[in-house]
Protein backbone atom coordinates (compact mmCIF):
# COMPACT_ATOMS: atom_id res chain seq x y z
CA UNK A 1 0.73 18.08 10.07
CA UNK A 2 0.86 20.61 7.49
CA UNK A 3 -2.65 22.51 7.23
CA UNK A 4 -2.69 22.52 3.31
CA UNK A 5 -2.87 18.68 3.74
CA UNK A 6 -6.24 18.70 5.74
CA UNK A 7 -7.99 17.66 3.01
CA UNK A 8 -5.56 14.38 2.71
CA UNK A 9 -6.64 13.28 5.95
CA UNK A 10 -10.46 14.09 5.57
CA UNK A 11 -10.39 11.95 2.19
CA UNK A 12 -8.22 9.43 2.50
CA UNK A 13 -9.33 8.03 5.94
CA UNK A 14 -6.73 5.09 7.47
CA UNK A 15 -9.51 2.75 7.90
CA UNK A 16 -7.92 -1.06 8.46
CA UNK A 17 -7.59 -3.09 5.25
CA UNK A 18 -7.50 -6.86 5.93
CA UNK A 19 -9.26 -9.73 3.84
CA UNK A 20 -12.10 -8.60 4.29
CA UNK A 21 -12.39 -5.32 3.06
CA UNK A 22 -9.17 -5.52 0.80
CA UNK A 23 -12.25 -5.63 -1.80
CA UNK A 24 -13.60 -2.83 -1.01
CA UNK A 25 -10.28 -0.47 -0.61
CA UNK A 26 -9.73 -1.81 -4.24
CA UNK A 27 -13.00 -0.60 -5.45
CA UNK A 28 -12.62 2.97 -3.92
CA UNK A 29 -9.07 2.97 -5.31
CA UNK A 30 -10.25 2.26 -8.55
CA UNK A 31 -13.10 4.96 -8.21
CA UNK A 32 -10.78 7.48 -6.98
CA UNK A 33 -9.14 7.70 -10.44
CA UNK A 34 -9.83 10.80 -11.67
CA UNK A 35 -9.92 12.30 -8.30
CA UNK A 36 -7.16 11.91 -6.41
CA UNK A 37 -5.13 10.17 -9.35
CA UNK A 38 -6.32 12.89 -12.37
CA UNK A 39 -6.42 12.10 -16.29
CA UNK A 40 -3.46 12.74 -18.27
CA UNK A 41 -3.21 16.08 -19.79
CA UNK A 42 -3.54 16.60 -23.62
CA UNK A 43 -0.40 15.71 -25.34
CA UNK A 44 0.68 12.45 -24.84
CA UNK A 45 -0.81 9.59 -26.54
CA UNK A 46 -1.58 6.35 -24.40
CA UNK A 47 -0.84 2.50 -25.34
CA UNK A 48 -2.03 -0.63 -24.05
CA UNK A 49 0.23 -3.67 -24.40
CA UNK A 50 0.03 -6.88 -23.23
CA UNK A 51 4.01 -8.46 -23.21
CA UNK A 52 4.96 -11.73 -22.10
CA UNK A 53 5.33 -12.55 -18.30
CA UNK A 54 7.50 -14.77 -16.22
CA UNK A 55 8.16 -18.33 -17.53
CA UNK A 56 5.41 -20.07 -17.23
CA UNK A 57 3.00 -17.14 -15.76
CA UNK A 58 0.38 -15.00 -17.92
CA UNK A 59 1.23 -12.36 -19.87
CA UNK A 60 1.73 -8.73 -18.12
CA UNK A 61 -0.50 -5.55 -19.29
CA UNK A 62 1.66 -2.59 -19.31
CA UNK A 63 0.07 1.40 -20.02
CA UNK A 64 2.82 2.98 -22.43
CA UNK A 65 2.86 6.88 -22.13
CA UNK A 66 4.87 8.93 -24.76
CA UNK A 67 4.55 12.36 -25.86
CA UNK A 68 2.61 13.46 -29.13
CA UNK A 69 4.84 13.43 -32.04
CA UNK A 70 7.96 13.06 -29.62
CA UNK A 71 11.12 12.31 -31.64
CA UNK A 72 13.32 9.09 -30.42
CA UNK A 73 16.20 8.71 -28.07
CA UNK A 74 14.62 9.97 -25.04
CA UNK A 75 15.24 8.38 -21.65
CA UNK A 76 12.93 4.98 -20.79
CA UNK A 77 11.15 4.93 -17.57
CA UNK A 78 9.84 1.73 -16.09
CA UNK A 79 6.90 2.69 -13.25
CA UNK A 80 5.84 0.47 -10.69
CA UNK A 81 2.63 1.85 -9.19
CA UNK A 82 1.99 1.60 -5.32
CA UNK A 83 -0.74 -0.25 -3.19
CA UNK A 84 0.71 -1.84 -0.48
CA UNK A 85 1.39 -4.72 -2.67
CA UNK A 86 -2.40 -5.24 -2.10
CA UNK A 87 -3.80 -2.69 -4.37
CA UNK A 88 -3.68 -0.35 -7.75
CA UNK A 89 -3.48 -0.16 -11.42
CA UNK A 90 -1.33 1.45 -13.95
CA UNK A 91 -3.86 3.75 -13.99
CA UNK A 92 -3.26 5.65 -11.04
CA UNK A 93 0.32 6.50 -12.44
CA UNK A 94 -1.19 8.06 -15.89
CA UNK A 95 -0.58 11.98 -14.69
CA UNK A 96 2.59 11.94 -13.64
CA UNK A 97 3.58 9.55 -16.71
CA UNK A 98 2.32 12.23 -18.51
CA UNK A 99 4.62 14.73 -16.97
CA UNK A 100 7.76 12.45 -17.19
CA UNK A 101 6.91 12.23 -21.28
CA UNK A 102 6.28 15.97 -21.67
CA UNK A 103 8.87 17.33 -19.58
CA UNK A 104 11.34 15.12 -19.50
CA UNK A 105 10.63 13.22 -23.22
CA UNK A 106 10.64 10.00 -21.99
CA UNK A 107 8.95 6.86 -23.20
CA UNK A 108 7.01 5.40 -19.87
CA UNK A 109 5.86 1.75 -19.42
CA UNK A 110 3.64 1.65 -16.12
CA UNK A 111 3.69 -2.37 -15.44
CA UNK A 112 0.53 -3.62 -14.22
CA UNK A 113 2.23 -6.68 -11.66
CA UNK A 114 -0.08 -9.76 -10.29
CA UNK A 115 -1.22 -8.25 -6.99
CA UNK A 116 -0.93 -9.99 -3.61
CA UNK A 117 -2.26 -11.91 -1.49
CA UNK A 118 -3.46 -13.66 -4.80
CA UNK A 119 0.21 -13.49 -6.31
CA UNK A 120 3.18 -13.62 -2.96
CA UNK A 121 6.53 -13.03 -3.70
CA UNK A 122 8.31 -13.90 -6.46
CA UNK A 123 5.15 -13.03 -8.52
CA UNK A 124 4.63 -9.33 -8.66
CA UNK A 125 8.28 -8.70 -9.24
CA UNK A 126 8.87 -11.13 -11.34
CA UNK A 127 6.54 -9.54 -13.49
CA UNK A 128 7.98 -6.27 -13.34
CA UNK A 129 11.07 -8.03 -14.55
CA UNK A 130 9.61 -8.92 -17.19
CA UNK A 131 8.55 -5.58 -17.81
CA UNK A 132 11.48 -3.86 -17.64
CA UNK A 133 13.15 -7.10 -19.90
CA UNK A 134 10.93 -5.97 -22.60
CA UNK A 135 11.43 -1.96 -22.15
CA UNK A 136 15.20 -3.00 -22.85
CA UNK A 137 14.63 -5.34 -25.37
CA UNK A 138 12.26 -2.84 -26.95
CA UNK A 139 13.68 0.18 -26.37
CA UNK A 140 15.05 1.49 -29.59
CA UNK A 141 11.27 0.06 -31.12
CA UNK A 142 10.07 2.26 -28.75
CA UNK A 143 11.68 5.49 -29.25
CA UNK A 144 14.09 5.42 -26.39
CA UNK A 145 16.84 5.21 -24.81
CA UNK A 146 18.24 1.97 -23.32
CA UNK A 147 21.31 4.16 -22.46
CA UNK A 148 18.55 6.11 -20.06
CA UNK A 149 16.52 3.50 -18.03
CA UNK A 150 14.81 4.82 -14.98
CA UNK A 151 13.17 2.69 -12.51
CA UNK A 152 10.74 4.64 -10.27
CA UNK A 153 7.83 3.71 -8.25
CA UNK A 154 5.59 5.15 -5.04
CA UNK A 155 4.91 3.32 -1.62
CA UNK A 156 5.02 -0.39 -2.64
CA UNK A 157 5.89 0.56 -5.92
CA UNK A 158 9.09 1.83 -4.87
CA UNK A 159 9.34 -1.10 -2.45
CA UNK A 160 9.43 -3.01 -5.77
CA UNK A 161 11.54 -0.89 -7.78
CA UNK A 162 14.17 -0.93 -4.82
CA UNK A 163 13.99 -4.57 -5.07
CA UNK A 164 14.12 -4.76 -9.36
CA UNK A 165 17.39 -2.84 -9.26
CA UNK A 166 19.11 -5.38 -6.68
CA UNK A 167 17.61 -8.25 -9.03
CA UNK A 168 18.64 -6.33 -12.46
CA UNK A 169 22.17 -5.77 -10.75
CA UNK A 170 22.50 -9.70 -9.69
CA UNK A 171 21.80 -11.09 -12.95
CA UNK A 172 23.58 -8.96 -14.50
CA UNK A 173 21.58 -8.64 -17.93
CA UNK A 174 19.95 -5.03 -17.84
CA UNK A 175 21.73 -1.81 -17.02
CA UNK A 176 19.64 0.77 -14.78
CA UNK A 177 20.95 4.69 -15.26
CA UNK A 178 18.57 5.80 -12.35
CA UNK A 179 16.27 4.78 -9.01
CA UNK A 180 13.56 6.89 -8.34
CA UNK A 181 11.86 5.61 -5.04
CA UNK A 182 9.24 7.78 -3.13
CA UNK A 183 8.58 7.03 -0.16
CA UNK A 184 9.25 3.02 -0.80
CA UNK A 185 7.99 0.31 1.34
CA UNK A 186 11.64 -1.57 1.91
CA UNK A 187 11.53 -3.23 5.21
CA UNK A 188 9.27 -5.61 6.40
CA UNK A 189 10.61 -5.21 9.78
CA UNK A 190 8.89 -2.32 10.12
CA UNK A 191 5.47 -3.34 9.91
CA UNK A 192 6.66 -5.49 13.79
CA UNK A 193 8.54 -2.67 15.26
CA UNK A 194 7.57 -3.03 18.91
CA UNK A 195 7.61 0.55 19.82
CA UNK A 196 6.70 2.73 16.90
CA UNK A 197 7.02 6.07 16.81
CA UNK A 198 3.72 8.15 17.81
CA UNK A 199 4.78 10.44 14.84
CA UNK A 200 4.90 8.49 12.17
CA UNK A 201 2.49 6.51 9.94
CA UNK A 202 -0.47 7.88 12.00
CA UNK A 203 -2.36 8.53 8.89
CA UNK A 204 -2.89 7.26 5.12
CA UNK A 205 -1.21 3.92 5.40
CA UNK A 206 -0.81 2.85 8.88
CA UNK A 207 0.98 0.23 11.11
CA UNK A 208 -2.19 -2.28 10.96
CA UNK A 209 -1.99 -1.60 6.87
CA UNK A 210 1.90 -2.01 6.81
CA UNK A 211 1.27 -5.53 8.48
CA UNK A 212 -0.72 -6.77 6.36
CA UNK A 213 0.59 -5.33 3.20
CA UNK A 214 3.67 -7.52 4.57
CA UNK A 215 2.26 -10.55 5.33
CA UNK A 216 0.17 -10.89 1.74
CA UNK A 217 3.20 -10.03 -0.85
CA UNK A 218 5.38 -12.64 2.01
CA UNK A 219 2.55 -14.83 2.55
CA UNK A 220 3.13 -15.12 6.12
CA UNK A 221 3.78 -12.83 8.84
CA UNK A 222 6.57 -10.15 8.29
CA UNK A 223 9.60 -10.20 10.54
CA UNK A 224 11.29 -13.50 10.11
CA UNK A 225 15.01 -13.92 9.56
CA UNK A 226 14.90 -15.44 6.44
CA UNK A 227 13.23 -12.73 4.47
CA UNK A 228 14.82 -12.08 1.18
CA UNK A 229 16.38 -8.92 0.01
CA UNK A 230 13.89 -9.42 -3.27
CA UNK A 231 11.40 -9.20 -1.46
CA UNK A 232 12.06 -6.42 0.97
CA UNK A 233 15.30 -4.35 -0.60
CA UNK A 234 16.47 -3.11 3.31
CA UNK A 235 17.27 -7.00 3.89
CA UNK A 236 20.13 -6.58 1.00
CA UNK A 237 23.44 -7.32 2.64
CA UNK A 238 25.38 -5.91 0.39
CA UNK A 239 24.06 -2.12 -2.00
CA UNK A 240 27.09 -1.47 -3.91
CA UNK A 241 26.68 -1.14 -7.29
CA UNK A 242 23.60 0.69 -7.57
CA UNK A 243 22.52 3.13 -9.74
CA UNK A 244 22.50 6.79 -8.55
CA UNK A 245 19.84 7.26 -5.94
CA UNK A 246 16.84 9.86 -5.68
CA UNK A 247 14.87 8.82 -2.76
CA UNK A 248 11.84 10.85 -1.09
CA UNK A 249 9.65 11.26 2.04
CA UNK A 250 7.26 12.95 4.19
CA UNK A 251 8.39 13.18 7.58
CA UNK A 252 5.30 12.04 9.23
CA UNK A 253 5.42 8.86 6.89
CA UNK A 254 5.57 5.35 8.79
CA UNK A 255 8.44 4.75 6.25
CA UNK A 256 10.49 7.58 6.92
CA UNK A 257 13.39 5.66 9.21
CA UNK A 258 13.58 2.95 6.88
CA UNK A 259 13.90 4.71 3.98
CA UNK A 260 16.36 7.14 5.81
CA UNK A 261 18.43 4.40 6.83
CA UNK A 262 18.48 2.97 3.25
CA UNK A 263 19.89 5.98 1.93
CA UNK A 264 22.55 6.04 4.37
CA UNK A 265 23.82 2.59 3.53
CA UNK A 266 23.58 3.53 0.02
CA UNK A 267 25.73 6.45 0.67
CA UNK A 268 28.08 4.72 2.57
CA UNK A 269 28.50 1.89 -0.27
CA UNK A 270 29.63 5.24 -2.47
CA UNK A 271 25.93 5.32 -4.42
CA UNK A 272 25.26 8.96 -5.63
CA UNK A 273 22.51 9.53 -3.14
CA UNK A 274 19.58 12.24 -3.35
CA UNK A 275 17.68 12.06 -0.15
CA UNK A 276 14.72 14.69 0.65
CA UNK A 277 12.57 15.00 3.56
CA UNK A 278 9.48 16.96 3.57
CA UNK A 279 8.10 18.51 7.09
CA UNK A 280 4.67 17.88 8.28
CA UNK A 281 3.44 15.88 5.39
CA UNK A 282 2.22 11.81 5.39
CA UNK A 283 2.05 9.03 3.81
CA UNK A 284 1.10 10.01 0.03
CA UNK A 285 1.20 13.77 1.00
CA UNK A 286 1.93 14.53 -2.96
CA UNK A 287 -1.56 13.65 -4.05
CA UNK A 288 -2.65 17.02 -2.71
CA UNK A 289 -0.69 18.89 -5.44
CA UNK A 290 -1.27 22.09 -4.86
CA UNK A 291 0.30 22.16 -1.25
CA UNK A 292 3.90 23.86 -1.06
CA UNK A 293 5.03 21.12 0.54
CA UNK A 294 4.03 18.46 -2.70
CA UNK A 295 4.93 21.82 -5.04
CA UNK A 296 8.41 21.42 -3.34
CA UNK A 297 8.93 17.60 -4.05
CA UNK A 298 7.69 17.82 -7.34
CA UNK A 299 9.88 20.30 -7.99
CA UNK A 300 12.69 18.22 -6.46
CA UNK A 301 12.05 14.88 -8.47
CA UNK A 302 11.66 16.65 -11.92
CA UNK A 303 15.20 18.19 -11.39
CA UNK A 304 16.67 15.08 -9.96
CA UNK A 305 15.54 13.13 -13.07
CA UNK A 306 16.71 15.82 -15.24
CA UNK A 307 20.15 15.81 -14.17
CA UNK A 308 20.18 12.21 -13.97
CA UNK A 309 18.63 11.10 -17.74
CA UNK A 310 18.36 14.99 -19.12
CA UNK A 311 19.85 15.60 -22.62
């Protein structure tokens, strides 16, 4: 474990979430807003919209995050916030939205999908499909780029953006310039390895977590043969086709194999493919900002996006 991520571990304690206390871990999610998730900086300006959902399901609130004054043309990034599929807000994304509009002068809608168990699979990506529907049907409305979409998420979030590119491929309606996944929750299979490793997933979101993460966006019990690739985007059979690739992880993260292995297919099906791996850091190990270790992965995503959507 890296010692500048101490404080991680001290805060964010792995305690079991299960039906039972899944209200609570959403309550001290919510609360930690502001903490571990800061406030935007000054110098964006901060929309709430509520767009239309999936036929016949309710309408999906989405947090739009632009810069100040910002002129049009700039890339459009759809953000899927993380949670296990269980948990979080568009909220939690506001700072680095921030960032992505200053820095990079993008237009950012943060979708805020039904959350399981409440909402299984399709639900919560059929809402970000929605979402990212309306960022391309609204783009040029919007001030951006439809030329320049970016699909990025965190944890589940980027289990979901994964999965949004191999549906927005498949139908064939949107085109995606860019995946940004870090550290994304893509295989269900994991979450019934038999023998995991003793390294990995140890702390922040754990085996016990992973399960039931699983089994509430599934709604039953992760593993089965029959799981779809929309659902859990390491199932796809087939990854060519993609967009170009930036993909992210700690190396003590429970997802690190999967998400290796995903990149290797990736590569292998001639994506452009960005993998990083960062030593000694967790599950969310990017929260503690002011580590080397998150200093270097910050630094890594902001050029990766750069090159990939920069003017």
């Amino acid at each position: 474990m890296d010692p500048e991520l101490s404080a991680l571990i001290e805060e964010e304690a792995s305690s079991p979430i299960d039906l039972g206390t899944l209200p609570q871990s959403r309550a001290v999610m919510a609360e930690s807003i502001g903490v571990w998730f800061p406030p935007p900086p000054d110098g964006v300006e901060i929309v709430e919209r509520m767009i239309p959902g999936p036929a016949g399901a309710p309408d999906v609130r989405v947090v739009i995050t632009r810069a100040k004054g910002s002129g049009n043309g700039g890339p459009a990034f759809l953000h899927i916030h993380g949670g296990g599929y269980v948990m979080g807000s568009p909220e939690i994304n506001l700072a680095i939205d921030a960032a992505y509009a200053l820095e990079l002068g993008a237009t950012v809608v943060s979708v805020g999908y039904r959350l399981a168990p409440e909402t299984p699979h399709p639900g919560p990506l059929e809402d970000c499909y929605a979402a990212l529907s309306w960022l391309n049907a609204e783009a040029e409305a919007l001030g951006a780029d439809r030329g320049r979409i970016v699909v990025t998420g965190e944890s589940a979030g980027g289990g979901l953006a994964a999965a949004l590119v191999l549906l927005a491929r498949d139908r064939g309606e949107i085109s995606i310039a860019f995946q940004h996944l870090v550290y994304p929750m893509l295989d269900d299979r994991t979450a019934v390895c038999a023998e995991p490793s003793p390294y990995l997933g140890q702390f922040v979101w754990t085996q016990t977590n992973n399960f039931f993460g699983w089994t509430s966006l599934l709604g039953r019990p992760p593993g089965g043969t029959d799981v779809s690739a929309y659902a859990a985007a390491a199932r796809a059979d087939n990854v060519e086709g993609l967009p170009p690739t930036f993909i992210a992880c700690g190396a003590l993260d429970l997802f690190l194999l999967e998400n290796m292995d995903y990149a290797r297919r990736l590569m292998l099906a001639g994506v452009p493919t960005e993998l990083h791996i960062y030593p000694g850091a967790p599950h969310g190990f990017d929260l503690v900002d002011t580590a080397q270790v998150a200093r270097a992965y910050i630094r890594d995503s902001m050029s990766a996006l750069k090159r990939a959507v920069g003017d």
